[in-house]
N, C-alpha and C. Protein backbone atom coordinates (compact mmCIF):
# COMPACT_ATOMS: atom_id res chain seq x y z
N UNK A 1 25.38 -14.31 -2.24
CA UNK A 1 25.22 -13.16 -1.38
C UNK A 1 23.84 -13.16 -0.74
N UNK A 2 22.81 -13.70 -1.50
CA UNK A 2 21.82 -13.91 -1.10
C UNK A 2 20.97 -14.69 -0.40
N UNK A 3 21.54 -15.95 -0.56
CA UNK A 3 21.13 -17.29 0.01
C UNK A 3 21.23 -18.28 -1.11
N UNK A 4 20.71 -19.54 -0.65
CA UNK A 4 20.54 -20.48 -1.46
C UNK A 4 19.17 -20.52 -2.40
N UNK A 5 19.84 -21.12 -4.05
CA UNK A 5 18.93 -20.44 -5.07
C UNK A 5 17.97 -22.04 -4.86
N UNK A 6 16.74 -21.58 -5.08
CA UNK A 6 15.40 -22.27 -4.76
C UNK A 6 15.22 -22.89 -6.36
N UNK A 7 15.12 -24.12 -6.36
CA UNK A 7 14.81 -24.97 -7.51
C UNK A 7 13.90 -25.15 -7.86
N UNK A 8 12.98 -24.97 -6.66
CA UNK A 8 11.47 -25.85 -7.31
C UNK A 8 10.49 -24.84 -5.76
N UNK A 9 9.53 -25.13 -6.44
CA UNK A 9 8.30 -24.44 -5.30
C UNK A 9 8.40 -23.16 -5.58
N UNK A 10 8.46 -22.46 -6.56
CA UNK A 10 8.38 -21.17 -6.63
C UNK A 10 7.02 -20.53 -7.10
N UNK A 11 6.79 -21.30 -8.00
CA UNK A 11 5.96 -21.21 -8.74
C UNK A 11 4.53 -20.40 -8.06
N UNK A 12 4.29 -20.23 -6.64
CA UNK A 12 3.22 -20.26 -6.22
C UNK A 12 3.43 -18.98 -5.48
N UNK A 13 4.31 -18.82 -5.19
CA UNK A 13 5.04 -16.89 -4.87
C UNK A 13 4.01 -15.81 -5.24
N UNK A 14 3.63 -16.16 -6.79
CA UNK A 14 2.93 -15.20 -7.00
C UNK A 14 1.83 -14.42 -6.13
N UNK A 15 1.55 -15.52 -5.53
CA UNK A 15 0.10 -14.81 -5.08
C UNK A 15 0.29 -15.35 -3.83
N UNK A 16 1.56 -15.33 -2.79
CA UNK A 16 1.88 -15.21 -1.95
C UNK A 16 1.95 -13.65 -1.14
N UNK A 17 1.08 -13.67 0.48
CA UNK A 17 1.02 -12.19 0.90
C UNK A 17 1.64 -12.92 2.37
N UNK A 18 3.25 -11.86 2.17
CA UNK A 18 3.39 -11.48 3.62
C UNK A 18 4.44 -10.55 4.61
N UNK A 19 3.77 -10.62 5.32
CA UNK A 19 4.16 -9.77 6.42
C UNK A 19 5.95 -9.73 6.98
N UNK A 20 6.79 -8.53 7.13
CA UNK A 20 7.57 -8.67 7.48
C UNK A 20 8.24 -7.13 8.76
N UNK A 21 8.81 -7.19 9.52
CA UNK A 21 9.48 -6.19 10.61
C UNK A 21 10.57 -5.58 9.85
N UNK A 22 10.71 -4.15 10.01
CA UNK A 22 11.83 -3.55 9.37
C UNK A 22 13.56 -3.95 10.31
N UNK A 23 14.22 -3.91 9.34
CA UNK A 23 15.77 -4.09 10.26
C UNK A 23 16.08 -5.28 10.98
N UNK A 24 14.88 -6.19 10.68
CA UNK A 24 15.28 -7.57 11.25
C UNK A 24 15.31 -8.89 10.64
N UNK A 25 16.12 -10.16 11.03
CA UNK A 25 16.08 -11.12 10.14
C UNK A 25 14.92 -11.71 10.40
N UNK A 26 14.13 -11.77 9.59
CA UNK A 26 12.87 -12.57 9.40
C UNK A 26 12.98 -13.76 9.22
N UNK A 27 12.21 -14.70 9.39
CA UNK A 27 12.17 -16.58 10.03
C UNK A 27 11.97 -16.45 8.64
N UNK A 28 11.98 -17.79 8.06
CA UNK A 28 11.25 -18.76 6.70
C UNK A 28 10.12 -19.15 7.63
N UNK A 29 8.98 -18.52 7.03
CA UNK A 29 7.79 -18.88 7.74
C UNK A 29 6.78 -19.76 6.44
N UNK A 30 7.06 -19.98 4.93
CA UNK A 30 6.64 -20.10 4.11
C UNK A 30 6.41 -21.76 4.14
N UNK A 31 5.16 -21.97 4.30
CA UNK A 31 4.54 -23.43 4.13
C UNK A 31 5.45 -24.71 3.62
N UNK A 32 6.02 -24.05 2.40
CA UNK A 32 6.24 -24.83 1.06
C UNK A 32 7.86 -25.40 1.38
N UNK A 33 8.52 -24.76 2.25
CA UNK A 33 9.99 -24.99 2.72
C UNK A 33 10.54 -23.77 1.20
N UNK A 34 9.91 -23.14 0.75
CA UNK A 34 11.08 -22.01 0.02
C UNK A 34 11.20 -20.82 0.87
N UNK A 35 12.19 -20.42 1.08
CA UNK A 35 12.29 -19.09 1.66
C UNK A 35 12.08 -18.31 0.91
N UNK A 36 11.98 -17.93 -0.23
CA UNK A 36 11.19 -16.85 -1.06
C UNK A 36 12.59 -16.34 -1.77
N UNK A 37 13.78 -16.29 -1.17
CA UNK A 37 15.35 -15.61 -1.49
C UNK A 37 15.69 -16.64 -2.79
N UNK A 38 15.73 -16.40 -3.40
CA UNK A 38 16.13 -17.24 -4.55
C UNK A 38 17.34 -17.17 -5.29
N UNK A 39 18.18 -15.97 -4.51
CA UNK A 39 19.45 -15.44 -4.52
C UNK A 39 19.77 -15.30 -6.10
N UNK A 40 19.13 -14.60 -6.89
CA UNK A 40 19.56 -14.71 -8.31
C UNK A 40 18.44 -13.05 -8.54
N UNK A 41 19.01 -12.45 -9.36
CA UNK A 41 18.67 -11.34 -10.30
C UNK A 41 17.08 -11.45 -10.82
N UNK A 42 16.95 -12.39 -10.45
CA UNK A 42 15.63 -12.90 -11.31
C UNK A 42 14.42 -12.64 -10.94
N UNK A 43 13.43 -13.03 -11.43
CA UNK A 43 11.54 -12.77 -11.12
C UNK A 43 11.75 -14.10 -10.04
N UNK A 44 11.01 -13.99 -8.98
CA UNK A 44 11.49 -14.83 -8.09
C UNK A 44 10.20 -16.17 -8.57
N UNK A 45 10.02 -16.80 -9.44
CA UNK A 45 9.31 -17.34 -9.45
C UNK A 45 7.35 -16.83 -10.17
N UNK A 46 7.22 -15.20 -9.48
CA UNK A 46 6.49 -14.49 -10.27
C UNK A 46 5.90 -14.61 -11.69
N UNK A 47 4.66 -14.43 -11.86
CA UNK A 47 4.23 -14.05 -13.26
C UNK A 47 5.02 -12.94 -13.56
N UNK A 48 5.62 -13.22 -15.46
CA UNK A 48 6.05 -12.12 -15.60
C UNK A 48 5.32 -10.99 -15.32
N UNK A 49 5.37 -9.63 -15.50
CA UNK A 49 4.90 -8.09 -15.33
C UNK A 49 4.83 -7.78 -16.76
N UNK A 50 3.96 -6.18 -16.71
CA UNK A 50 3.54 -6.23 -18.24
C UNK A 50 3.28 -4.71 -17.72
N UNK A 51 3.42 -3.98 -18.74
CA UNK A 51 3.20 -2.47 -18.93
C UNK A 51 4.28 -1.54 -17.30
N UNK A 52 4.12 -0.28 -17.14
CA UNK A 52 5.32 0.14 -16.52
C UNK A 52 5.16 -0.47 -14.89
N UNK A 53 5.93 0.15 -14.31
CA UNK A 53 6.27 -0.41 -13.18
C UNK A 53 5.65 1.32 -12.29
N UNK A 54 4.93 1.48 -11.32
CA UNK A 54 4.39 2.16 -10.80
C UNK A 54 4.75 1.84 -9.27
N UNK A 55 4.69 3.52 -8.57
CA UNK A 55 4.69 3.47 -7.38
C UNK A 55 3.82 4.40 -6.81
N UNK A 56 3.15 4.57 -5.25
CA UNK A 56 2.93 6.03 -4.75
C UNK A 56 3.61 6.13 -3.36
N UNK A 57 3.77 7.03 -2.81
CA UNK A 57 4.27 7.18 -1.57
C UNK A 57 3.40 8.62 -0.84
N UNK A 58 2.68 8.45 -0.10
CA UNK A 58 2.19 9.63 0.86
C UNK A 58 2.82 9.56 1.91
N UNK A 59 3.00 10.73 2.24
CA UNK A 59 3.99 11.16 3.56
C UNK A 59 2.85 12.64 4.15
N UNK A 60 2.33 12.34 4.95
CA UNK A 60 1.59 13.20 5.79
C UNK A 60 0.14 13.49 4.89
N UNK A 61 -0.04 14.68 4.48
CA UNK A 61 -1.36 14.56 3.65
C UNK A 61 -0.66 15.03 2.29
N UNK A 62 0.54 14.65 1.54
CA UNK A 62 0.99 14.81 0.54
C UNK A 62 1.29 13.50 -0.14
N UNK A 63 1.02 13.26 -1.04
CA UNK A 63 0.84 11.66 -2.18
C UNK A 63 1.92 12.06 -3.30
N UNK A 64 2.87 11.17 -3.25
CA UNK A 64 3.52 11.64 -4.66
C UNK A 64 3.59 10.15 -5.68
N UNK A 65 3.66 10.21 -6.63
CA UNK A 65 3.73 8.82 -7.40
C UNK A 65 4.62 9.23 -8.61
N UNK A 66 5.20 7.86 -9.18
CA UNK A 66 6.41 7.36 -9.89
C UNK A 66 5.71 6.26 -10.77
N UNK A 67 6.67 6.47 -12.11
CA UNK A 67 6.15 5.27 -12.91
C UNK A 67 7.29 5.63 -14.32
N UNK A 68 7.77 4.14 -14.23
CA UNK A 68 9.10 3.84 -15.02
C UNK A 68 8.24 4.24 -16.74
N UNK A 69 7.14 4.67 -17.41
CA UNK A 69 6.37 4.73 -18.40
C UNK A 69 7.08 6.07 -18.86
N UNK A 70 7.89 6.13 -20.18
CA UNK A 70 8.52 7.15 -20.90
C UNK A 70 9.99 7.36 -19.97
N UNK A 71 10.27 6.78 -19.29
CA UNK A 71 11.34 6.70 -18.82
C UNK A 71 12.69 6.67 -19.27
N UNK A 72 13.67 7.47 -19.00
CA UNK A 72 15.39 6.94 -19.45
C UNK A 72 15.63 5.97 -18.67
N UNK A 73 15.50 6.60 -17.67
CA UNK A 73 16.14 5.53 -16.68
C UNK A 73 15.04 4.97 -15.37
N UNK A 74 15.46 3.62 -14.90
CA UNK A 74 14.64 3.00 -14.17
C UNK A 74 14.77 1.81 -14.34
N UNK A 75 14.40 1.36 -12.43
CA UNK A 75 14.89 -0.09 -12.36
C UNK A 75 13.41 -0.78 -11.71
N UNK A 76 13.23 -2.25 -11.82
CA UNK A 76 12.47 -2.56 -10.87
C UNK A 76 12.38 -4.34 -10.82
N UNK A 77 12.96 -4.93 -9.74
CA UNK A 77 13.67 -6.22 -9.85
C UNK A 77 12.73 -6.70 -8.36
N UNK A 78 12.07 -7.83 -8.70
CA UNK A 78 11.33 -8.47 -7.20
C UNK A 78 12.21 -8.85 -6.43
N UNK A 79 13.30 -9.70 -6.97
CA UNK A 79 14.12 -10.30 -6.25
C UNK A 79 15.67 -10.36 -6.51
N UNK A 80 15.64 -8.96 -6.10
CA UNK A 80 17.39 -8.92 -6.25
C UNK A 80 18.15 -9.55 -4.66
N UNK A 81 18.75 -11.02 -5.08
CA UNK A 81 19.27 -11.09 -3.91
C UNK A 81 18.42 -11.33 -2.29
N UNK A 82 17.51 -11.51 -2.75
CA UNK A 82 16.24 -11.26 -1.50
C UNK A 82 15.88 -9.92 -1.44
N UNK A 83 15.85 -8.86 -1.99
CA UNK A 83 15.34 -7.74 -2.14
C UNK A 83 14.54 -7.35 -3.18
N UNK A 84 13.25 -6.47 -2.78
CA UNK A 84 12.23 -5.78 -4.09
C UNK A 84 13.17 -4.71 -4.47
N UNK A 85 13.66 -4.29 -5.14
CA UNK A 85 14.43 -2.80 -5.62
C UNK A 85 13.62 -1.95 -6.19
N UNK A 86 13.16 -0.83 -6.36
CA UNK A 86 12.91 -0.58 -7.29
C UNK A 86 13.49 0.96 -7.26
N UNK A 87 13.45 1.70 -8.48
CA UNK A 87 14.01 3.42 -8.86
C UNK A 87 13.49 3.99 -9.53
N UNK A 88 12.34 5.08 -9.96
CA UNK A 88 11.62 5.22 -10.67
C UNK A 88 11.52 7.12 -10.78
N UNK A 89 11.20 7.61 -11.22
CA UNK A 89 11.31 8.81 -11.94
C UNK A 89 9.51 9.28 -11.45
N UNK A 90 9.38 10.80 -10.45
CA UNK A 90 8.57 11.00 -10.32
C UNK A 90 7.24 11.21 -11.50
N UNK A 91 6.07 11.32 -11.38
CA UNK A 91 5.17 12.07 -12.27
C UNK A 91 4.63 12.96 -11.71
N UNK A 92 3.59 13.67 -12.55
CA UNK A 92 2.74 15.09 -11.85
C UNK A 92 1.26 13.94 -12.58
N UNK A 93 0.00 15.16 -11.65
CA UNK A 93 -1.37 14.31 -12.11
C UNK A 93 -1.71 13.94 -13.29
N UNK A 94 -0.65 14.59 -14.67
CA UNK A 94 -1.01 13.91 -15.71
C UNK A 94 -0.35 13.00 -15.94
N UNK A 95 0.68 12.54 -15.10
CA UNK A 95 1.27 11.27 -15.92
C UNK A 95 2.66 11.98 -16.52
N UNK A 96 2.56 12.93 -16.68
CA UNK A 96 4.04 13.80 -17.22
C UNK A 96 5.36 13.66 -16.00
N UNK A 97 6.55 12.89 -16.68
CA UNK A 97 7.63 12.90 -15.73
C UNK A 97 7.83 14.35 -15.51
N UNK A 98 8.41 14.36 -13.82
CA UNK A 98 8.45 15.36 -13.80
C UNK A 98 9.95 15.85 -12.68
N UNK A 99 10.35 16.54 -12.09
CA UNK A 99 11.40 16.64 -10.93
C UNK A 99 11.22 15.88 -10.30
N UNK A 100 11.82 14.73 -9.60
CA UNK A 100 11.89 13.59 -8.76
C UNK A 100 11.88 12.34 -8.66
N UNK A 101 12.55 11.38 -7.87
CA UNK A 101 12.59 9.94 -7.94
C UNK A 101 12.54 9.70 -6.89
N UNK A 102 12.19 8.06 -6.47
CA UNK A 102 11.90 7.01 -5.76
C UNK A 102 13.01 6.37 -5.82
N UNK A 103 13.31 5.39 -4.30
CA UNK A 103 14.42 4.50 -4.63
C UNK A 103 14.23 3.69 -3.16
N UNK A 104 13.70 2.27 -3.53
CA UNK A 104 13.29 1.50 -2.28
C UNK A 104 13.82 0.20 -2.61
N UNK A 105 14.29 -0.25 -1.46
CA UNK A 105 14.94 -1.55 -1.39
C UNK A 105 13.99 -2.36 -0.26
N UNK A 106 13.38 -3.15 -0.53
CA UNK A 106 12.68 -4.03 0.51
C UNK A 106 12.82 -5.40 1.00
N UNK A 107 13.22 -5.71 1.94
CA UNK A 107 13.68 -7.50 2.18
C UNK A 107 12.56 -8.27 1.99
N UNK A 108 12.84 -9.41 1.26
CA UNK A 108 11.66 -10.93 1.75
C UNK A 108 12.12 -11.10 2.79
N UNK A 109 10.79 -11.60 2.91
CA UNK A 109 11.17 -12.97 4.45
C UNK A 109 12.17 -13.63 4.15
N UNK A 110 13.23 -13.58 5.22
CA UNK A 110 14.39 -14.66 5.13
C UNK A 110 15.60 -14.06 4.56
N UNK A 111 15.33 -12.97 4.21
CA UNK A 111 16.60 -11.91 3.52
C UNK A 111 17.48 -11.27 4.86
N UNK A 112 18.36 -12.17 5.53
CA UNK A 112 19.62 -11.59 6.05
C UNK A 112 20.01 -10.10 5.94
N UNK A 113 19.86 -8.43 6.64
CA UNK A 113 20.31 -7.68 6.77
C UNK A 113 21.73 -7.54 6.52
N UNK A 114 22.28 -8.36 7.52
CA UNK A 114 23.78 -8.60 7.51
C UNK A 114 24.32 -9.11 6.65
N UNK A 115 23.30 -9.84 5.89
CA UNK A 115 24.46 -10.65 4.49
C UNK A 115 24.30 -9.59 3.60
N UNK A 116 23.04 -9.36 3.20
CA UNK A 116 22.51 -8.20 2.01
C UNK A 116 23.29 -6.85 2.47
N UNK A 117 23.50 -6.35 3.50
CA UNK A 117 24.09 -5.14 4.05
C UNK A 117 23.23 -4.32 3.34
N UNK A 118 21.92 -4.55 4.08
CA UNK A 118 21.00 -3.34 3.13
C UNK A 118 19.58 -3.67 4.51
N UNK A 119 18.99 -2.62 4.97
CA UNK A 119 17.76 -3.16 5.62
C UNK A 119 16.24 -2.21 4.99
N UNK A 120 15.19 -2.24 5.11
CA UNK A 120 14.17 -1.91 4.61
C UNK A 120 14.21 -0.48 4.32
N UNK A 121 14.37 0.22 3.20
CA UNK A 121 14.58 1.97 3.10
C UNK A 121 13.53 2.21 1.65
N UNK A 122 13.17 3.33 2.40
CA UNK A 122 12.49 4.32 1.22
C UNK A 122 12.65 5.03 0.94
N UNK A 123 13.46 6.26 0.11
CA UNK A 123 14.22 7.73 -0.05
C UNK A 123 13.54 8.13 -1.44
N UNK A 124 12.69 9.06 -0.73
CA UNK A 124 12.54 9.96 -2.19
C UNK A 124 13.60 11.73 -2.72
N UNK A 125 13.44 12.11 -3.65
CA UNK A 125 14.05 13.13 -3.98
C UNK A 125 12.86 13.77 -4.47
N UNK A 126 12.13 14.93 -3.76
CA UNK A 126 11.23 15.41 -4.38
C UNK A 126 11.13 16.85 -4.65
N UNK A 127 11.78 17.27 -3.54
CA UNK A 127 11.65 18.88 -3.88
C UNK A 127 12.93 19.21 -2.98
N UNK A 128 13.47 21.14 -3.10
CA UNK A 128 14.67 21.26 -2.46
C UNK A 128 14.88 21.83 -1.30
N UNK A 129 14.15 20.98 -0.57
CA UNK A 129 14.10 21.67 0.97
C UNK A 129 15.29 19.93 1.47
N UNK A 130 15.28 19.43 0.67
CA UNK A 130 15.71 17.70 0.98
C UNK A 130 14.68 16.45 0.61
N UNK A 131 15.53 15.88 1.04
CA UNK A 131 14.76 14.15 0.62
C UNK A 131 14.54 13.67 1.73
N UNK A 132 12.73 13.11 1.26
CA UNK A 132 12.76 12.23 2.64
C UNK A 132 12.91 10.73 2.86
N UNK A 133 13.44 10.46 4.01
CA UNK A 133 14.14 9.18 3.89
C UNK A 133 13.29 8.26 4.90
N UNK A 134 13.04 7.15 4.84
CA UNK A 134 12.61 5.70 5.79
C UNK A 134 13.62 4.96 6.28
N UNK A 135 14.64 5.24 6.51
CA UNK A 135 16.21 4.17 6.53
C UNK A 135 16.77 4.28 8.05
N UNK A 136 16.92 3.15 8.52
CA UNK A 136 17.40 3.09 10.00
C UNK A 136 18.87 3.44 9.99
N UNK A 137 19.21 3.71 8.85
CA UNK A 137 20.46 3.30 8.35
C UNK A 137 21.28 4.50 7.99
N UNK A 138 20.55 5.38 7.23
CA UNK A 138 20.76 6.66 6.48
C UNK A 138 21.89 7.66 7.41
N UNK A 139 22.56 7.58 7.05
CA UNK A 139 23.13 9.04 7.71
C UNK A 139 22.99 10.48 7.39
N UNK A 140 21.89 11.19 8.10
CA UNK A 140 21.40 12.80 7.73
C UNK A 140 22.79 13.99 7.66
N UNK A 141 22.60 14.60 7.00
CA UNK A 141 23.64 15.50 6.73
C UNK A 141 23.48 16.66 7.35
N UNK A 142 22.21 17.02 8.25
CA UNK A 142 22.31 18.18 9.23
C UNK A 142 22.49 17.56 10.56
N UNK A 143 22.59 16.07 10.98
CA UNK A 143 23.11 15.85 12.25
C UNK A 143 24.21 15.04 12.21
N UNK A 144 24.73 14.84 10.98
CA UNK A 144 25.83 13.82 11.38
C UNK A 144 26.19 12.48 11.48
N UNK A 145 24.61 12.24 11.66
CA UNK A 145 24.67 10.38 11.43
C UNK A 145 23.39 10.28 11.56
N UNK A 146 23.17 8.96 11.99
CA UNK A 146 21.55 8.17 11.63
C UNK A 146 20.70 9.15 12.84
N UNK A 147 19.35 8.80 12.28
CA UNK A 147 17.97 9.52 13.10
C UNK A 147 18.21 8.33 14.58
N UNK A 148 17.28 8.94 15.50
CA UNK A 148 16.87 8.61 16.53
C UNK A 148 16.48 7.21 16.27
N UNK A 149 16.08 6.00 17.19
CA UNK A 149 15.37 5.32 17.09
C UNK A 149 14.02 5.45 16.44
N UNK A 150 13.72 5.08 15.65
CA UNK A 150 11.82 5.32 15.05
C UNK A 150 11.27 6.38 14.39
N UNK A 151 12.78 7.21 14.27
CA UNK A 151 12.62 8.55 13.90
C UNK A 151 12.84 8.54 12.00
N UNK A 152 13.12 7.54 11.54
CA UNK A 152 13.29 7.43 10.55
C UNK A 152 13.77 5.99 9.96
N UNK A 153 12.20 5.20 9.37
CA UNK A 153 12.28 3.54 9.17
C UNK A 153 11.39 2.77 8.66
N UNK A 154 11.08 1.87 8.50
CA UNK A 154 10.49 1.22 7.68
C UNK A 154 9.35 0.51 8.43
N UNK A 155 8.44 1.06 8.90
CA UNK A 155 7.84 0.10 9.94
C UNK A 155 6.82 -1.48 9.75
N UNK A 156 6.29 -1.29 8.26
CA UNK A 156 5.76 -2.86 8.23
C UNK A 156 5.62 -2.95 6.57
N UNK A 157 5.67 -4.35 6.27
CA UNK A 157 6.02 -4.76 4.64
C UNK A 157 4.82 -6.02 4.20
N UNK A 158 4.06 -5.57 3.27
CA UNK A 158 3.63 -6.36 2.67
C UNK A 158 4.13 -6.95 1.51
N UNK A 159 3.89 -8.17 1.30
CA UNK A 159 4.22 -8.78 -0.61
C UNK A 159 3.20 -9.27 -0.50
N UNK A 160 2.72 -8.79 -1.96
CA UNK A 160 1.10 -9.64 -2.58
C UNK A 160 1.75 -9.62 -4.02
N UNK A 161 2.51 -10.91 -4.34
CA UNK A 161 2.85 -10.88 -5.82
C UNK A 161 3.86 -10.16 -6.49
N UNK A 162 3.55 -9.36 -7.30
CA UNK A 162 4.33 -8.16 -7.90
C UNK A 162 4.74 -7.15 -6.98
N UNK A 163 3.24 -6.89 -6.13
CA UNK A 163 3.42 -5.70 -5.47
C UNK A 163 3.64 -5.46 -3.78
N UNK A 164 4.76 -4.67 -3.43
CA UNK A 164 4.75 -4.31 -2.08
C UNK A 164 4.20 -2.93 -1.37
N UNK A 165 3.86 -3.03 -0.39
CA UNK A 165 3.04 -2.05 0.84
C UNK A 165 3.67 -1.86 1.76
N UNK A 166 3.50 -0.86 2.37
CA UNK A 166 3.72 -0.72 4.31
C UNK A 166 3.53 0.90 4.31
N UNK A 167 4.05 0.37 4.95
CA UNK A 167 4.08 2.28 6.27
C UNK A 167 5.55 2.23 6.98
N UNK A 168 5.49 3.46 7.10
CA UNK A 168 7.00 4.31 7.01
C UNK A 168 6.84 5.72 8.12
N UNK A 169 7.84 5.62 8.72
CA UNK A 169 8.22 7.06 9.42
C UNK A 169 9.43 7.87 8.66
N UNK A 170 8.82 8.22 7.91
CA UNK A 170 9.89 9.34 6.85
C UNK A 170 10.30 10.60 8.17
N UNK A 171 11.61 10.72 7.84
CA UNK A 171 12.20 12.18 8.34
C UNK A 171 12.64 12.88 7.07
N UNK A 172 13.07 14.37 6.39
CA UNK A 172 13.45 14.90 6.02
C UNK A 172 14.55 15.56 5.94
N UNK A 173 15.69 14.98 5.15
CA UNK A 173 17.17 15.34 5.32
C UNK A 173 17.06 16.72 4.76
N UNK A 174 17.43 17.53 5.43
CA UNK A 174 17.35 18.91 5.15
C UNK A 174 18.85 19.58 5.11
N UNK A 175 19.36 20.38 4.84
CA UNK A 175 20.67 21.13 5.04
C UNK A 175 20.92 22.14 5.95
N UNK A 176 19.23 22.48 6.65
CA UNK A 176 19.27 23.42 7.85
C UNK A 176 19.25 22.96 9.07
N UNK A 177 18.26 22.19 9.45
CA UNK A 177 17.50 21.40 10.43
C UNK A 177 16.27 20.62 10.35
N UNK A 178 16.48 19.60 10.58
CA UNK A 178 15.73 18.22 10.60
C UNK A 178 14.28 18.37 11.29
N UNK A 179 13.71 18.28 10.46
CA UNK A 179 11.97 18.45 10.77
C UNK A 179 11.43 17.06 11.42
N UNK A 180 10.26 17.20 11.81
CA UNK A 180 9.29 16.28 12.32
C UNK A 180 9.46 14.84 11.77
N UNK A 181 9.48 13.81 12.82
CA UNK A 181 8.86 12.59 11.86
C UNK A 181 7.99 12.81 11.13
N UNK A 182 7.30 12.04 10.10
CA UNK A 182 6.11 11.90 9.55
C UNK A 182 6.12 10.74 9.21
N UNK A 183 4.91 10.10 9.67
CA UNK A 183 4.23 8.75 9.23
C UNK A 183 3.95 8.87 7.73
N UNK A 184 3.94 7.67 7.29
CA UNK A 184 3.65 7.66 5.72
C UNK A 184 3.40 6.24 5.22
N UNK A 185 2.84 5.74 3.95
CA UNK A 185 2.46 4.62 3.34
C UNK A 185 3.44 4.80 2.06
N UNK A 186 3.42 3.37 1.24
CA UNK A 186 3.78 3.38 0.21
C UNK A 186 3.53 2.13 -0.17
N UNK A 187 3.64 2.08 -1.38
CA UNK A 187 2.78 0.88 -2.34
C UNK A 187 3.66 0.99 -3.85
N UNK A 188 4.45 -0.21 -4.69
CA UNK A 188 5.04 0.32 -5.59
C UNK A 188 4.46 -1.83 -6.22
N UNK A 189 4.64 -1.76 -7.35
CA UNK A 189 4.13 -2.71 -8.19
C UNK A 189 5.84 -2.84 -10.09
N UNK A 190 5.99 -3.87 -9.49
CA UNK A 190 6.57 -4.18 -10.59
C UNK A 190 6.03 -4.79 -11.73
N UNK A 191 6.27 -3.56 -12.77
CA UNK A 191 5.67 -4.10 -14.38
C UNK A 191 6.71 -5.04 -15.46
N UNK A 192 7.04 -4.73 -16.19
CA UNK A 192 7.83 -5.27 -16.78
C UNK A 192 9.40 -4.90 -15.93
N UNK A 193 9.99 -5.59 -16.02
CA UNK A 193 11.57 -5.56 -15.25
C UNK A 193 12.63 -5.25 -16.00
N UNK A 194 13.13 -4.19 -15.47
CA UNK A 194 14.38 -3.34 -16.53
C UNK A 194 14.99 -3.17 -15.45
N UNK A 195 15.97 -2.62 -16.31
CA UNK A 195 17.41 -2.12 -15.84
C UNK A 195 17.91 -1.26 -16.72
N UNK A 196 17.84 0.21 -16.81
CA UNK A 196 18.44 1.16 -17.86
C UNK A 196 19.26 2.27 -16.63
């Protein structure tokens, strides 16, 4: 589903940084001839991870952060399929889980949209006015189907290793009416790799 699984040359992934466009198929731009997709469940080659798996996401001048630490449930996989996944359970400033989750799917370079049927999204659940979403894809429930062009997406992706970056135009699925874009960042780091 993913591509073809990479035998050898992985090894150096780790501390591989790069750049990718939301919603589009990205080239194999990688020196080494691996496309980074290693099409398997697995650490794509990565140092394992160690202690929880952490995220933050700011959306306007509001920061919220996640971290799989005391967790039931929570996922966080580098390379599912050519995708970062991760699902994580909000916190408050002490570290105490608290109302809310994270749930981001991010392509490598070379990760097919159309094969994966998945393109770059960020959706949090944070409070009950709605969730805000990054997804070109998403269909909002106060208009009926997907946002505008740019109105809601993933606009640029870093990989440095474990951890991914970018920036995001979050909209807010609301049940009344659909508020403002808002620009936003996010940054999430895989620790040890679960699945509960």
């Amino acid at each position: 589903c993913g591509g073809d699984t990479a035998d050898s040359g992985t090894a150096d992934q780790g501390d591989q940084v790069s750049t990718t466009q939301p919603g589009t198929t990205q080239p194999d731009v990688d020196d080494s001839g691996d496309s980074g997709d290693s099409g398997d469940s697995g650490d794509s080659g990565n140092s394992e991870g160690s202690g929880p798996s952490t995220a933050t996401v700011t959306i306007g001048d509001q920061t919220y952060n996640f971290s799989s630490e005391d967790a039931g449930v929570a996922q966080c996989l580098t390379d599912l399929f050519g995708i970062y996944s991760i699902q994580l359970p909000m916190i408050d400033d002490s570290g105490a889980l608290t109302d809310g989750y994270l749930s981001m799917a991010i392509l490598h370079e070379g990760t097919d949209p159309a094969v994966v049927e998945q393109v770059n999204a960020v959706r949090l659940e944070v409070d009950d006015d709605g969730d805000w979403v990054a997804d070109s894809t998403f269909e909002f429930f106060v208009l009926g189907s997907t946002a505008e062009p740019g109105e809601s997406q993933v606009d640029s992706v870093e990989f440095d290793g474990r951890t991914v970056r970018g920036t995001a135009t979050f909209l807010q699925d609301t049940y009344v009416e659909p508020g403002e874009p808002v620009t936003g960042t996010f940054e999430a780091t895989c620790g040890e790799e679960r699945t509960v």
